[in-house]
Structures are given as C-alpha cells and as structure tokens.
N, C-alpha and C. Protein backbone atom coordinates (compact mmCIF):
# COMPACT_ATOMS: atom_id res chain seq x y z
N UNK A 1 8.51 -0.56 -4.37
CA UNK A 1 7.88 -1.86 -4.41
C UNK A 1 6.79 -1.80 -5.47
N UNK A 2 6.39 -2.72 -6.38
CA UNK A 2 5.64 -2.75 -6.67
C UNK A 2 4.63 -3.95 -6.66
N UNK A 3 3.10 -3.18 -6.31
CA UNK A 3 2.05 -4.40 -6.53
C UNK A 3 1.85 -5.50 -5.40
N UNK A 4 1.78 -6.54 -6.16
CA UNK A 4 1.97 -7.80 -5.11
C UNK A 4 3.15 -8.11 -4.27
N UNK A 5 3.96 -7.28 -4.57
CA UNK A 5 5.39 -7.00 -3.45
C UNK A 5 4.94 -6.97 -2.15
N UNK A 6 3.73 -6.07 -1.98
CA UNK A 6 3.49 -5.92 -1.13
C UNK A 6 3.16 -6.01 -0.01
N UNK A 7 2.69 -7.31 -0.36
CA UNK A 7 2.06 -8.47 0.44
C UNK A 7 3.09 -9.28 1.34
N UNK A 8 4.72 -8.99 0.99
CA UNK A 8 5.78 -9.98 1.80
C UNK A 8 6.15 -8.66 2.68
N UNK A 9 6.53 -8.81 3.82
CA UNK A 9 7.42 -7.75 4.55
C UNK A 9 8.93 -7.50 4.10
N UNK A 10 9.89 -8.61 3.21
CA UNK A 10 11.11 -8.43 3.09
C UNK A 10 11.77 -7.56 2.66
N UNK A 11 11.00 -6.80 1.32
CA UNK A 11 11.20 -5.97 0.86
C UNK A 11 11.54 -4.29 1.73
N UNK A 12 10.58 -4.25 2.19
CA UNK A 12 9.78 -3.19 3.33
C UNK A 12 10.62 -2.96 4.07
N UNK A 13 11.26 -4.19 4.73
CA UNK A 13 12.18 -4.39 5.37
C UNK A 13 13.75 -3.86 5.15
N UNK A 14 14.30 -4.35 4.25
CA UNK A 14 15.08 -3.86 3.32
C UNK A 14 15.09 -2.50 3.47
N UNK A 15 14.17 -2.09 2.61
CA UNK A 15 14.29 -0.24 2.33
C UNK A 15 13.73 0.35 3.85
N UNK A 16 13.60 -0.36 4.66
CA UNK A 16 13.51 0.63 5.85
C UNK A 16 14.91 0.49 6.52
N UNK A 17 15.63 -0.64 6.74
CA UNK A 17 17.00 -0.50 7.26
C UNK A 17 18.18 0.36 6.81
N UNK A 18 17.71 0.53 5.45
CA UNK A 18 18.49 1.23 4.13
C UNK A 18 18.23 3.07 4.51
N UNK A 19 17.47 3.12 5.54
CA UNK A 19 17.06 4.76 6.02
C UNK A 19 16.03 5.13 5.08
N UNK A 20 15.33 4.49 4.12
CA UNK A 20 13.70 4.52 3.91
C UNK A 20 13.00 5.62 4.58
N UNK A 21 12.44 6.65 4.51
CA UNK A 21 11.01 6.92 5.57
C UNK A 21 9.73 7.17 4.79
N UNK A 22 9.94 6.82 3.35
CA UNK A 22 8.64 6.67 2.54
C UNK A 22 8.43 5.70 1.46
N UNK A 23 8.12 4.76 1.51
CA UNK A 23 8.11 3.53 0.44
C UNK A 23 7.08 3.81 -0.45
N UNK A 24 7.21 3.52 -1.67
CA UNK A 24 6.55 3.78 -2.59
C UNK A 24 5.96 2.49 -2.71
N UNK A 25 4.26 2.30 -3.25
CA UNK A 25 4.08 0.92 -3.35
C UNK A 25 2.77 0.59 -4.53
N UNK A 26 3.62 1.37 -6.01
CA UNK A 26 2.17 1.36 -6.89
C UNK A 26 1.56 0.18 -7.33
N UNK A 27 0.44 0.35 -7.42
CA UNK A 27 -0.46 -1.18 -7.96
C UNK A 27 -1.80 -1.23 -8.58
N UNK A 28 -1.89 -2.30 -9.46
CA UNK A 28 -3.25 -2.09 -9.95
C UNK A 28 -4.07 -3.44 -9.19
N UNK A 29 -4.89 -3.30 -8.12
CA UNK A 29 -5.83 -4.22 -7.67
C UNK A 29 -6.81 -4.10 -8.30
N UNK A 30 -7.46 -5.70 -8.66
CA UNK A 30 -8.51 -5.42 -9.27
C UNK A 30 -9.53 -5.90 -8.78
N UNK A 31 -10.78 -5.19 -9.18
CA UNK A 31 -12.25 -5.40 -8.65
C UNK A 31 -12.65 -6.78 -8.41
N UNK A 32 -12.31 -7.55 -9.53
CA UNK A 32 -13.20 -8.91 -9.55
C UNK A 32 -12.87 -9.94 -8.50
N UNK A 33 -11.31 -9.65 -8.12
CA UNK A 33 -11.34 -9.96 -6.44
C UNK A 33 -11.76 -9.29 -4.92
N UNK A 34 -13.05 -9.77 -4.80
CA UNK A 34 -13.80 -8.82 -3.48
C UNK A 34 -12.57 -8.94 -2.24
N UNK A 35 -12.14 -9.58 -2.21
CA UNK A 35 -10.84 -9.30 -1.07
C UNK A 35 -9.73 -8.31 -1.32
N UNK A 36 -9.78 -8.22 -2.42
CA UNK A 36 -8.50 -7.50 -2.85
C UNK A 36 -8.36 -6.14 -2.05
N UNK A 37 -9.26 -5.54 -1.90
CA UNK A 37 -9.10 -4.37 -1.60
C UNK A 37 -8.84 -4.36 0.28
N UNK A 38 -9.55 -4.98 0.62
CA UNK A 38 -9.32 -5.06 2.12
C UNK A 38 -8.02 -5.91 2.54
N UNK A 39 -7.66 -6.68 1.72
CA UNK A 39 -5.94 -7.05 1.91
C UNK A 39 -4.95 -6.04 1.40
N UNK A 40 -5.46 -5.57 0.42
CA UNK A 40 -4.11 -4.20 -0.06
C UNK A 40 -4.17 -3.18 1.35
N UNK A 41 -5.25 -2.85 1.71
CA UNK A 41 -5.22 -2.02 3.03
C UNK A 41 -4.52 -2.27 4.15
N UNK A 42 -4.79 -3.76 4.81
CA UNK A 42 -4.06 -4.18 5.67
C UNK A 42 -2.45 -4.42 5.34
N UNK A 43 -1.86 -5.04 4.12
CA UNK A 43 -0.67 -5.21 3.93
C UNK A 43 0.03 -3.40 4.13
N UNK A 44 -0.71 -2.64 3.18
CA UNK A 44 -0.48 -0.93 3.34
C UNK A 44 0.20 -0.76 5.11
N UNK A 45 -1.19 -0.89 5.29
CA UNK A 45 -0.99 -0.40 7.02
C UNK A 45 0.24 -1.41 7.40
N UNK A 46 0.48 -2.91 7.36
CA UNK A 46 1.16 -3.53 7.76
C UNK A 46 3.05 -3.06 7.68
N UNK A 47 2.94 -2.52 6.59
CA UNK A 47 4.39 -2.58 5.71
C UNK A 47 4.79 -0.85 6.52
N UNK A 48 4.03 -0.03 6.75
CA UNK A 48 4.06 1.15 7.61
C UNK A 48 4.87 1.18 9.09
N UNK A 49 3.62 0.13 9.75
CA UNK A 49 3.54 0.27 11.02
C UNK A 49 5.10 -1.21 11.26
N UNK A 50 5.28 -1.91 10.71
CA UNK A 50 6.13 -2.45 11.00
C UNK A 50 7.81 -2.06 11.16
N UNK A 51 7.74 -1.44 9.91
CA UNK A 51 9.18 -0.74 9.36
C UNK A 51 8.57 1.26 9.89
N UNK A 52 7.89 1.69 10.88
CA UNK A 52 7.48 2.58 11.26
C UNK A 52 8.00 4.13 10.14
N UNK A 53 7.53 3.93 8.43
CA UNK A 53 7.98 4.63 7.51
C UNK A 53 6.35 4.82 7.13
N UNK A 54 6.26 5.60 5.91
CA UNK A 54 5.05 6.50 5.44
C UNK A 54 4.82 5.23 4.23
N UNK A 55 3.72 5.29 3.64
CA UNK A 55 3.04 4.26 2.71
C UNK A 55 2.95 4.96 1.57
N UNK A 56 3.33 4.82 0.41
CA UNK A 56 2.16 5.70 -0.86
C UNK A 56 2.06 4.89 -1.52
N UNK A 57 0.82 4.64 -1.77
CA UNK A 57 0.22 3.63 -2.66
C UNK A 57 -1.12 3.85 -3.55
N UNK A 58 -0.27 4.58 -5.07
CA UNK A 58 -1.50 4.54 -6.07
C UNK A 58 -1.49 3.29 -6.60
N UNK A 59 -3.13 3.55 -6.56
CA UNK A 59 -3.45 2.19 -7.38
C UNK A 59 -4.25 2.73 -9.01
N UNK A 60 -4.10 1.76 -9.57
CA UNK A 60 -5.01 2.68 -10.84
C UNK A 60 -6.84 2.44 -10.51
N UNK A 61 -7.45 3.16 -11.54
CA UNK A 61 -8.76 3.24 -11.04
C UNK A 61 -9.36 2.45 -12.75
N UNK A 62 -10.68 2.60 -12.86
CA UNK A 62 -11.24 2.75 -13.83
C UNK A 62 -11.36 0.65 -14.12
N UNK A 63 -12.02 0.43 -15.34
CA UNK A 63 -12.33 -1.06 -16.34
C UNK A 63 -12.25 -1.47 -14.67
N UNK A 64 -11.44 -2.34 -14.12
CA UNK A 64 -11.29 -3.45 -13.54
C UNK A 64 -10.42 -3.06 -12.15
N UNK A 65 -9.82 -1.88 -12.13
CA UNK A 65 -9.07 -1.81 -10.77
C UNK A 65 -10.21 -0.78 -9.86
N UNK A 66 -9.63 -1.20 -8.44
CA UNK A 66 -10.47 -0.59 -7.22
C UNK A 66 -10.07 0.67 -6.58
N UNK A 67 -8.94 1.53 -7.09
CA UNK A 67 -8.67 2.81 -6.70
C UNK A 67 -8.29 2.71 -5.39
N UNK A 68 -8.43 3.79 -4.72
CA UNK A 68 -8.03 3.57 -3.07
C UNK A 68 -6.60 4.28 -2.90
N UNK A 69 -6.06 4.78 -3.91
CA UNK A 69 -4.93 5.28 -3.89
C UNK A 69 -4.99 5.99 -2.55
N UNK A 70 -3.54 5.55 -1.67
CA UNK A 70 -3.94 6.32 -0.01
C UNK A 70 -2.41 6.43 0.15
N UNK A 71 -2.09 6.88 1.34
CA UNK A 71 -1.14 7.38 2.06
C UNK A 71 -1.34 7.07 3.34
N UNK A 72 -0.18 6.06 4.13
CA UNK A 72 -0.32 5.72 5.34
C UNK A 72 0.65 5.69 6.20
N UNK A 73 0.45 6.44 7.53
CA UNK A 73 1.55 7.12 8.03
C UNK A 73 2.47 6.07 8.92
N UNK A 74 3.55 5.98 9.68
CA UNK A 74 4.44 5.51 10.68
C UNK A 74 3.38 4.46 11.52
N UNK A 75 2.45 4.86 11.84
CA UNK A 75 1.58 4.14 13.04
C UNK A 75 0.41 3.44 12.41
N UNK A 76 0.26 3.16 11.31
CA UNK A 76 -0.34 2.28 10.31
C UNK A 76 -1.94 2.89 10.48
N UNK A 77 -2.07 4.16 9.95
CA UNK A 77 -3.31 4.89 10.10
C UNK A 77 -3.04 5.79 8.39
N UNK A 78 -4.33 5.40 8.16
CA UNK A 78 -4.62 6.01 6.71
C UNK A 78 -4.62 7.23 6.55
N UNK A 79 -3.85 7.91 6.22
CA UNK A 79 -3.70 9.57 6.30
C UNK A 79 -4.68 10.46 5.17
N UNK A 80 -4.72 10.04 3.43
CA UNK A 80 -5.60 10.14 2.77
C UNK A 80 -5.95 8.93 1.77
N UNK A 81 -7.34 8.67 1.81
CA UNK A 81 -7.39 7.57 0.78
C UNK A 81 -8.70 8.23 -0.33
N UNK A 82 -8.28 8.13 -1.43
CA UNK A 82 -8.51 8.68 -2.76
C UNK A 82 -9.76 8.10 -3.43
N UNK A 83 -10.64 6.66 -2.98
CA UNK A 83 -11.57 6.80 -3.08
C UNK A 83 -11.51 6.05 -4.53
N UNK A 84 -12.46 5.31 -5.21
CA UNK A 84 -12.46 4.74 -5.99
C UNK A 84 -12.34 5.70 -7.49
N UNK A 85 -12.54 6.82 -7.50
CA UNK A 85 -12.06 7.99 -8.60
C UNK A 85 -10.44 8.06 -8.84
C-alpha cells in the first residue's frame, strides 16, 4: 500500500484474504498537517487490528515529513516507532 491508501480498509482487506501477514504501508506525512500524524497512527493500528496482520510503515523524515516510521503488530499495538529521526 502506499501512503494515503491507507486511510481506506479495502485494500488491507484484499491483501489480508490473499494470506497477507505483513502489509507494507510506506509514506511521506507531512508536518504542516498537525493531524497528520495522529491519523497515520490510528489508520496503522486500524489496518492491523482489523485484517489481524503486522503493519510496516516508513515514513520519510526530514524538510516537511513527521517520521514515526513504526511497526504494528496483529492486535493494533505499536511494536517499534522510530521517532521523528
């Protein structure tokens, strides 16, 4: 998936029926939306715990994106998150 994909379940959906157990979901969120980052989290956790598969989601860092690159497991719990570096 990429990016703003992320945000629909259909996809998620898809590659979890397909025998999925780790979705890939890279993206660049960026800073100048203060929500951005707390909706990429929840959709993360969402797209996990629904389709009960693993999350990886780098995001880029640096100018304008918010980092956070994390990993989120089956039960929609953040396993490592990478922190704005």
């Amino acid at each position: 998936m990429i990016c703003y994909a992320l945000r629909f379940p259909e996809m998620a959906r898809m590659l979890a029926l397909r025998g999925r157990e780790c979705v890939a979901a890279p993206s660049g969120w960026g800073s100048r939306r203060s929500e951005s980052g707390t909706l990429a989290n929840d959709d993360q956790s969402a797209r996990a715990l629904e389709n009960g598969c693993y999350v990886v989601a780098p995001d880029q860092t640096g100018n304008i994106y918010i980092g956070h690159s994390m990993i989120v497991d089956p039960l929609g719990r953040t396993v490592v998150d990478l922190g704005t570096k």
